[in-house]
C-alpha atoms as a PDB file:
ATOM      1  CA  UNK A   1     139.624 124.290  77.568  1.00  0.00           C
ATOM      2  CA  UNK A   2     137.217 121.483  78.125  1.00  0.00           C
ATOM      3  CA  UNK A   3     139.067 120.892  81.518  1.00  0.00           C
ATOM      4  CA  UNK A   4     138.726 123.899  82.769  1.00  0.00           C
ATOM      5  CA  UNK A   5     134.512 123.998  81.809  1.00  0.00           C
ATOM      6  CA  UNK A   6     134.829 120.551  83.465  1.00  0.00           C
ATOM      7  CA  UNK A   7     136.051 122.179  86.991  1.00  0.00           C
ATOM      8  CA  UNK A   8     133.663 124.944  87.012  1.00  0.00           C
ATOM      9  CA  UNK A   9     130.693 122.944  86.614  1.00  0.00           C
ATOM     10  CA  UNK A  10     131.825 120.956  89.840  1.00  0.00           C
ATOM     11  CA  UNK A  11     132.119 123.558  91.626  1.00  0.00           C
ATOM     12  CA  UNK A  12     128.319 124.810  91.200  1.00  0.00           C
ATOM     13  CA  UNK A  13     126.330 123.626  94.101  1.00  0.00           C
ATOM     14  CA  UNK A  14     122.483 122.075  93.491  1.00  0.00           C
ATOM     15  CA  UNK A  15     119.642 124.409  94.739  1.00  0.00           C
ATOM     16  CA  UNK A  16     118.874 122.202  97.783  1.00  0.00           C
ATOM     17  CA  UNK A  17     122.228 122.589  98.952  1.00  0.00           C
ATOM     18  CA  UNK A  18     122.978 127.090  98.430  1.00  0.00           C
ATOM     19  CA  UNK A  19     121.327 129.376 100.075  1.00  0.00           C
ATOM     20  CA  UNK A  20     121.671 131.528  96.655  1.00  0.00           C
ATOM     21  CA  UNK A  21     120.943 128.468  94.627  1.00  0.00           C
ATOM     22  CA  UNK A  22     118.795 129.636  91.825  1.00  0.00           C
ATOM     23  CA  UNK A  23     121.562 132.023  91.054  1.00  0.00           C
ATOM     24  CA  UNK A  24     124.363 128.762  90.886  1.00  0.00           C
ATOM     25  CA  UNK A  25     121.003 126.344  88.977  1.00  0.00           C
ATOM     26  CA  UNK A  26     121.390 129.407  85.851  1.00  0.00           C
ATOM     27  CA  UNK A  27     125.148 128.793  86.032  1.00  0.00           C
ATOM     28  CA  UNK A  28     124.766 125.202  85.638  1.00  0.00           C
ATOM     29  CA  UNK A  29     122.432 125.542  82.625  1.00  0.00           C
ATOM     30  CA  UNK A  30     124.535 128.151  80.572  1.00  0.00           C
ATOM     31  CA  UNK A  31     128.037 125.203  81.151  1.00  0.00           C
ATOM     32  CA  UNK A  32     126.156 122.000  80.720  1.00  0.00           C
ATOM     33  CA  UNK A  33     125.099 122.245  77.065  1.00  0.00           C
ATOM     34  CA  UNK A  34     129.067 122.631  76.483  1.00  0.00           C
ATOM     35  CA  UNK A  35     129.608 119.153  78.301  1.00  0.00           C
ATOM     36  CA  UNK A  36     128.616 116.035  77.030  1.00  0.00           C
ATOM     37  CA  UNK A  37     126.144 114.156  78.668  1.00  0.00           C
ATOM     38  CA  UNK A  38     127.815 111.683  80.276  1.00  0.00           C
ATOM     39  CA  UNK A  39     130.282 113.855  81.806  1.00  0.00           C
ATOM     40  CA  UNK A  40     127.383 116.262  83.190  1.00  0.00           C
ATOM     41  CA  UNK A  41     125.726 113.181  84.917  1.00  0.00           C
ATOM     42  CA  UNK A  42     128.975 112.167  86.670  1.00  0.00           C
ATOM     43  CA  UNK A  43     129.524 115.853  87.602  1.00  0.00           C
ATOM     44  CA  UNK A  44     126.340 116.212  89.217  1.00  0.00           C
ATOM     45  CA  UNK A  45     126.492 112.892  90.890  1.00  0.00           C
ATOM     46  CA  UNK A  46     129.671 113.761  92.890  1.00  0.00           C
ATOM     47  CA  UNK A  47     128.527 117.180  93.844  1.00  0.00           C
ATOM     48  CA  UNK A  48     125.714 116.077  95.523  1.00  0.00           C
ATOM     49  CA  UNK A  49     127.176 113.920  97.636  1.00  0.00           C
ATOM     50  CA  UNK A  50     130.199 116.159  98.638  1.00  0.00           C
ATOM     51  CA  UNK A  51     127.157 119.040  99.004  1.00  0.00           C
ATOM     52  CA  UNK A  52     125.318 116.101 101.537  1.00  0.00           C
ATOM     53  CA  UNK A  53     128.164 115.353 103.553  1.00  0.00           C
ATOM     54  CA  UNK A  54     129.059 119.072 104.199  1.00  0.00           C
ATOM     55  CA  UNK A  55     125.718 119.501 105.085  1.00  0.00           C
ATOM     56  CA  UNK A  56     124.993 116.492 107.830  1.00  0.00           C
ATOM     57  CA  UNK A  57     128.647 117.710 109.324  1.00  0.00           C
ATOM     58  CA  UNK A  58     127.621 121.172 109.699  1.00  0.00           C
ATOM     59  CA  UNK A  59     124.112 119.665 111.353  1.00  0.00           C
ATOM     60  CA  UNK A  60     126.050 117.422 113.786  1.00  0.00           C
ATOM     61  CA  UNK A  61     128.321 120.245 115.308  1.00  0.00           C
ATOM     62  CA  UNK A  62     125.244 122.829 115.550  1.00  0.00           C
ATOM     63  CA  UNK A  63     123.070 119.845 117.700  1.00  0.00           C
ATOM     64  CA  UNK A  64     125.972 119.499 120.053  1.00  0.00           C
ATOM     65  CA  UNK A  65     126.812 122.820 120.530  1.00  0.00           C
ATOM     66  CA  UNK A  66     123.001 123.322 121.437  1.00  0.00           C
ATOM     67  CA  UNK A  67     122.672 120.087 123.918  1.00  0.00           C
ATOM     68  CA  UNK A  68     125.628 121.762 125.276  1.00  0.00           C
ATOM     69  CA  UNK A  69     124.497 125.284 126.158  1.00  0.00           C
ATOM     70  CA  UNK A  70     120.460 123.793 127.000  1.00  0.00           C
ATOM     71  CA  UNK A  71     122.935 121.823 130.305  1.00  0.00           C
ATOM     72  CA  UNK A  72     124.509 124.649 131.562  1.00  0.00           C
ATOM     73  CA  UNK A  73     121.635 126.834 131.374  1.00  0.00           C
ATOM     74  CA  UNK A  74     119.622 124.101 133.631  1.00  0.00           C
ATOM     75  CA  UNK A  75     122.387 123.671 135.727  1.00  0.00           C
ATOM     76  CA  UNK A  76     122.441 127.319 136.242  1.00  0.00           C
ATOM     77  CA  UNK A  77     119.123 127.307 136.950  1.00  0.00           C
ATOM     78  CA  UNK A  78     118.797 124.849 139.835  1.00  0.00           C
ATOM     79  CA  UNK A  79     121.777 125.932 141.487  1.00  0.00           C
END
């Protein structure tokens, strides 16, 4: 049972990182007094940087997409 608590509370996202993140924060609260304190530092620890990584991906392909389009609307323009 502890396991299973254990893989729930990874899968809540921090507040910086959800658009509905209050909502997942309250979710975090009502697991972590279940968890021992140790555990619930680790947990948080690894989510944020899987939640960072996602995020400076997601960043990277929207800037090149955009460089992208702002080229072949100039070249459409001077032609």
């Amino acid at each position: 049972y502890m396991c299973l608590e254990r893989e729930l509370f990874t899968f809540v996202a921090p507040s910086q990182c959800a658009p509905e993140g209050n909502e997942r924060e309250l979710e975090a609260d009502l697991l972590a007094p279940k968890l021992s304190d140790y555990s619930r530092v680790r947990i948080r620890y690894n989510k944020n940087i899987s939640c960072h990584t996602k995020k400076k991906k997601k960043k990277k392909k929207k800037k090149k997409n955009k460089k992208k389009k702002k080229k072949n609307e100039n070249e459409r323009r001077r032609h």
